[in-house]
PDB file of N, CA and C in Angstrom:
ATOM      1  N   UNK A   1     137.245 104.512  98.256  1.00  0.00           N
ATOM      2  CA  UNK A   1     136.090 103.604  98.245  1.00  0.00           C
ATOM      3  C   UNK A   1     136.086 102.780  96.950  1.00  0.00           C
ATOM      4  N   UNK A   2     136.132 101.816  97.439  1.00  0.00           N
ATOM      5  CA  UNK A   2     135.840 100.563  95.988  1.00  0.00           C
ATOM      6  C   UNK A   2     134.452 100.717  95.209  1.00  0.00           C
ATOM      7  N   UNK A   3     134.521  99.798  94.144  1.00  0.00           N
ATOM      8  CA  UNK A   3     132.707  99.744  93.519  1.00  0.00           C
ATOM      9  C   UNK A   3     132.006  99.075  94.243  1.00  0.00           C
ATOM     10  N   UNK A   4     132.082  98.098  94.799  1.00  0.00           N
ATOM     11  CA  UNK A   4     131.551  97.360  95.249  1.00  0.00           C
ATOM     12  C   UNK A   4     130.925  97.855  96.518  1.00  0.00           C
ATOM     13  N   UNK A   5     131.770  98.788  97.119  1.00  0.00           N
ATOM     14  CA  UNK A   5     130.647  99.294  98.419  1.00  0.00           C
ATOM     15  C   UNK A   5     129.936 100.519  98.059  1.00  0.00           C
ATOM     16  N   UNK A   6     130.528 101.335  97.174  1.00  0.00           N
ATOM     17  CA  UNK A   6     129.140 102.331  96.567  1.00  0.00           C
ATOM     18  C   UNK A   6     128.058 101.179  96.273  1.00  0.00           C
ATOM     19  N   UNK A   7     128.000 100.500  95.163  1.00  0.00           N
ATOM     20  CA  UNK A   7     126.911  99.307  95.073  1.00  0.00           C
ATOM     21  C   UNK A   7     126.467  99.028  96.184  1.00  0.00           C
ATOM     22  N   UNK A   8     126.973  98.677  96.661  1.00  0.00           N
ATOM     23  CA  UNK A   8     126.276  98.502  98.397  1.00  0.00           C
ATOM     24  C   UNK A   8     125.311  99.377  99.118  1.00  0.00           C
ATOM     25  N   UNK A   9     126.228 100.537  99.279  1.00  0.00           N
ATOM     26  CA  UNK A   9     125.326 101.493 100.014  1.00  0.00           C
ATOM     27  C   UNK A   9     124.536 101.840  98.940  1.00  0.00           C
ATOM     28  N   UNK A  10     124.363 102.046  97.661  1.00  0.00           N
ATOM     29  CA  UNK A  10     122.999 102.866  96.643  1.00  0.00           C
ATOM     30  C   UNK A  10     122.133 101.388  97.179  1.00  0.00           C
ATOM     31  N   UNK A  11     122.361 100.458  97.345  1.00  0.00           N
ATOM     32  CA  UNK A  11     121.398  99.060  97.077  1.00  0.00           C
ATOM     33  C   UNK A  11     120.647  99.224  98.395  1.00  0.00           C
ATOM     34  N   UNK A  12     121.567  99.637  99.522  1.00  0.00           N
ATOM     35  CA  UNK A  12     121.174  99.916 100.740  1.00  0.00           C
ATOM     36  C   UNK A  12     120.271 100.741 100.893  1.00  0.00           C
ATOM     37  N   UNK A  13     120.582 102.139 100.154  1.00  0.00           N
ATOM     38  CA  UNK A  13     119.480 103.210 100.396  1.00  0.00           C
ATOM     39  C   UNK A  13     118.229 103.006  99.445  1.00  0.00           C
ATOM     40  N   UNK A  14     118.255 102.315  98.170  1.00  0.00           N
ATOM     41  CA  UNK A  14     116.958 101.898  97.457  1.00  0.00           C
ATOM     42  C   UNK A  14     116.162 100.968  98.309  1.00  0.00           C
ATOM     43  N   UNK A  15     116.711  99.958  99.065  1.00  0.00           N
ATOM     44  CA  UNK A  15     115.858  98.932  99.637  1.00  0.00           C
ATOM     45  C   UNK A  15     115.196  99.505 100.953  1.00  0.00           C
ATOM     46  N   UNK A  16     115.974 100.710 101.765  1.00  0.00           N
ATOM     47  CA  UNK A  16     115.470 101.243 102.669  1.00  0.00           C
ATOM     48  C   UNK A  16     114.127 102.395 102.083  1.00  0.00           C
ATOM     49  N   UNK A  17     114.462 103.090 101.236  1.00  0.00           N
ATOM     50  CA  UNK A  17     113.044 103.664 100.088  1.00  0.00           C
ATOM     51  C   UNK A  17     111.946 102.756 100.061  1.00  0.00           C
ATOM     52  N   UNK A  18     112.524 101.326  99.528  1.00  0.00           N
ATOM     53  CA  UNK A  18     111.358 100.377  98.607  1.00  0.00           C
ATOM     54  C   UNK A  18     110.259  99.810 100.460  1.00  0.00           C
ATOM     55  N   UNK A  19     111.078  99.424 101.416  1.00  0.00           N
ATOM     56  CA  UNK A  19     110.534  99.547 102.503  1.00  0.00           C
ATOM     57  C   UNK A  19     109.825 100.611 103.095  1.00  0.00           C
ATOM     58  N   UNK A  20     110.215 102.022 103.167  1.00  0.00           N
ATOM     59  CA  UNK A  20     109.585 103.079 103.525  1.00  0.00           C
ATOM     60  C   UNK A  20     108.628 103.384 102.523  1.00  0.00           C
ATOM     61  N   UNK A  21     108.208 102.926 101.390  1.00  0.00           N
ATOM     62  CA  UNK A  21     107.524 103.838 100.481  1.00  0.00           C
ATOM     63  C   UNK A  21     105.979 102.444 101.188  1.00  0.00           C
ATOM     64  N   UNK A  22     106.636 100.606 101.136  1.00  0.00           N
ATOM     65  CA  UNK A  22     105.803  99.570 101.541  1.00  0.00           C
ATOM     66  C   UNK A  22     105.259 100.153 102.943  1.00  0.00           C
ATOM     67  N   UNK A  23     105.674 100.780 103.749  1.00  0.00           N
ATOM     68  CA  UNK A  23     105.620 100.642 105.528  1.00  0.00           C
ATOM     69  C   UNK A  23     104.126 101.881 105.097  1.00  0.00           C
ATOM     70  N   UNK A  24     104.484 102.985 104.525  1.00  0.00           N
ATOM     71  CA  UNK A  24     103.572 103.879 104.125  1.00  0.00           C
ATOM     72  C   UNK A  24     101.834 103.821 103.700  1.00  0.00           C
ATOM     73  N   UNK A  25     102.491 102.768 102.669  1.00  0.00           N
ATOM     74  CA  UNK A  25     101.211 102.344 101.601  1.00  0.00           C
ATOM     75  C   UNK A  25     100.349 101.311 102.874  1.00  0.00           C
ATOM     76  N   UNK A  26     100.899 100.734 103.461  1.00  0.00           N
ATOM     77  CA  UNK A  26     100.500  99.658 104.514  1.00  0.00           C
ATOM     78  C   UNK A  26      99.796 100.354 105.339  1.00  0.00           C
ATOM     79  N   UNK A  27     100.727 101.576 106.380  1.00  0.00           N
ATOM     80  CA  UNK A  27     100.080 102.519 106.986  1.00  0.00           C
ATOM     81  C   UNK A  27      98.340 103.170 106.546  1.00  0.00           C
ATOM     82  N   UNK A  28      98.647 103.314 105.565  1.00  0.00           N
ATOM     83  CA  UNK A  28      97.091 104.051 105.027  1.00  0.00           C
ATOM     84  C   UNK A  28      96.390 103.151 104.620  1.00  0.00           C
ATOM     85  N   UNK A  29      96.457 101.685 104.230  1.00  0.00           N
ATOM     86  CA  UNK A  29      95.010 100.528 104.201  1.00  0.00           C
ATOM     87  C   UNK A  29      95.000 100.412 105.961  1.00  0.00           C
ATOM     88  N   UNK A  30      96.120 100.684 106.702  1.00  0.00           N
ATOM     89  CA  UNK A  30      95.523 100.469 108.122  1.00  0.00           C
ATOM     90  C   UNK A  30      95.307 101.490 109.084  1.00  0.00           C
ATOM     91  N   UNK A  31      94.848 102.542 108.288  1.00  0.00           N
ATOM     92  CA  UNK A  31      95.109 103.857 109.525  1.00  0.00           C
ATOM     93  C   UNK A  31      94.021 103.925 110.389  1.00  0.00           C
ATOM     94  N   UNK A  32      93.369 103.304 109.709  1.00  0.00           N
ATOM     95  CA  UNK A  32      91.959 103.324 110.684  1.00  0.00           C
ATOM     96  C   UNK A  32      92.135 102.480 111.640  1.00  0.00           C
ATOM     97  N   UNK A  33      92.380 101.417 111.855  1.00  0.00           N
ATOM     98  CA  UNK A  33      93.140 100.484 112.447  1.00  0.00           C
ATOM     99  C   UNK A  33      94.082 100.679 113.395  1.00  0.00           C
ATOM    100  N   UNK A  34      95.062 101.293 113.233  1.00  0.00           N
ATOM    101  CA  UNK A  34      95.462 102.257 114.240  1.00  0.00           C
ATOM    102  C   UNK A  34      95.477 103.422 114.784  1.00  0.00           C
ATOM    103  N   UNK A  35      94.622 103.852 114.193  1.00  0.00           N
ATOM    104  CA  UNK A  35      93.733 104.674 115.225  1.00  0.00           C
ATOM    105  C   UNK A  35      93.142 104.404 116.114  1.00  0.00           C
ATOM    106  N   UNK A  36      91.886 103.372 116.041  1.00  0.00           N
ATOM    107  CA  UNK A  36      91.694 102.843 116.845  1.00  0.00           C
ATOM    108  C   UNK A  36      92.404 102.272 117.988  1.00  0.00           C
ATOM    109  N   UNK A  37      93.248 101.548 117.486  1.00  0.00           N
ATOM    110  CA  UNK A  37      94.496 101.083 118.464  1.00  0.00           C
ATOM    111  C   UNK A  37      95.020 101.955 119.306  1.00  0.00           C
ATOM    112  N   UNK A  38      95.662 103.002 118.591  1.00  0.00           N
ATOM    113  CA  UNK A  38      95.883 104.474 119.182  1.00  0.00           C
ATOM    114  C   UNK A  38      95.216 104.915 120.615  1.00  0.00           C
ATOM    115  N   UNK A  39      93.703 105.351 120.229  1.00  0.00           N
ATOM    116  CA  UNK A  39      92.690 105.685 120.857  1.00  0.00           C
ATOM    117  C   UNK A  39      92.259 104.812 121.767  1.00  0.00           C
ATOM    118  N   UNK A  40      92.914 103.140 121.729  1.00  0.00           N
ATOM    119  CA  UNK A  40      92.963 102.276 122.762  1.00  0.00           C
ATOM    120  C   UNK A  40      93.851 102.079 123.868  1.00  0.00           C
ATOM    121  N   UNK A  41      95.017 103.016 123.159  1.00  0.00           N
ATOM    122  CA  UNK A  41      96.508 103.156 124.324  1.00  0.00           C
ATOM    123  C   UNK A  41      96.574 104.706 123.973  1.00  0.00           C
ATOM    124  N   UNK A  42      95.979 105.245 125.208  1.00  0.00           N
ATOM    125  CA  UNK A  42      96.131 106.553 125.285  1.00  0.00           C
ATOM    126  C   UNK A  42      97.920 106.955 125.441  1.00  0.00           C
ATOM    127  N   UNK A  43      98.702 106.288 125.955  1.00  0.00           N
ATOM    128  CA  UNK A  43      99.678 106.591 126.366  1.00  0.00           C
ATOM    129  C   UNK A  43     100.803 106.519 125.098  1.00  0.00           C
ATOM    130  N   UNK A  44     100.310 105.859 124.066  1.00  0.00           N
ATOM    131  CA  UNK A  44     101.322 105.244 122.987  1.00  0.00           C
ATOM    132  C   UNK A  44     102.106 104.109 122.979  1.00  0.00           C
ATOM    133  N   UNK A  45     102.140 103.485 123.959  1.00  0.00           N
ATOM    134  CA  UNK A  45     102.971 102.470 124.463  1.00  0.00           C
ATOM    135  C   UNK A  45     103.247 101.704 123.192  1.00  0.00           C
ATOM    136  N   UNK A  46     102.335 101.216 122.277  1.00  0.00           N
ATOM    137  CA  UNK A  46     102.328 100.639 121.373  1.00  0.00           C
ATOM    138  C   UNK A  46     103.634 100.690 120.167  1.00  0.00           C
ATOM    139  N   UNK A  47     103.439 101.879 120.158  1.00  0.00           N
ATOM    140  CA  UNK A  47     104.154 102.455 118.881  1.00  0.00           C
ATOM    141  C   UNK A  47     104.994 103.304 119.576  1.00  0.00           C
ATOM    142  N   UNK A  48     105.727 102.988 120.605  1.00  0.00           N
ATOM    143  CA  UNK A  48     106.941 103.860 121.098  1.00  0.00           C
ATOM    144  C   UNK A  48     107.591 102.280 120.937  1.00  0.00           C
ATOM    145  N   UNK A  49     108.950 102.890 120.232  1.00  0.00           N
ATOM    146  CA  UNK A  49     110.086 102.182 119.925  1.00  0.00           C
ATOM    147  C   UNK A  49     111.761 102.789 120.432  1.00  0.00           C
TER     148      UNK A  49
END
């Protein structure tokens, strides 16, 4: 493996962190929010991916 693709993949797995830590923080100013939503699609349809 070269430097350049370690660099890669560490850059890869920090930006996938810096997203998961954003998707999180987002999650909890909107949990109420989807909850509701939730509790509006009993089935999940929404949030099945």
């Amino acid at each position: 493996m070269d430097q350049n693709h370690i660099y890669q993949k560490r850059t890869g797995f920090i930006l996938s962190l810096l997203i998961k830590i954003a998707y999180n923080k987002a999650n909890v100013e909107t949990g109420f929010a989807a909850e509701s939503l939730a509790s509006a699609d009993p089935g999940g349809r929404i949030w099945r991916i």
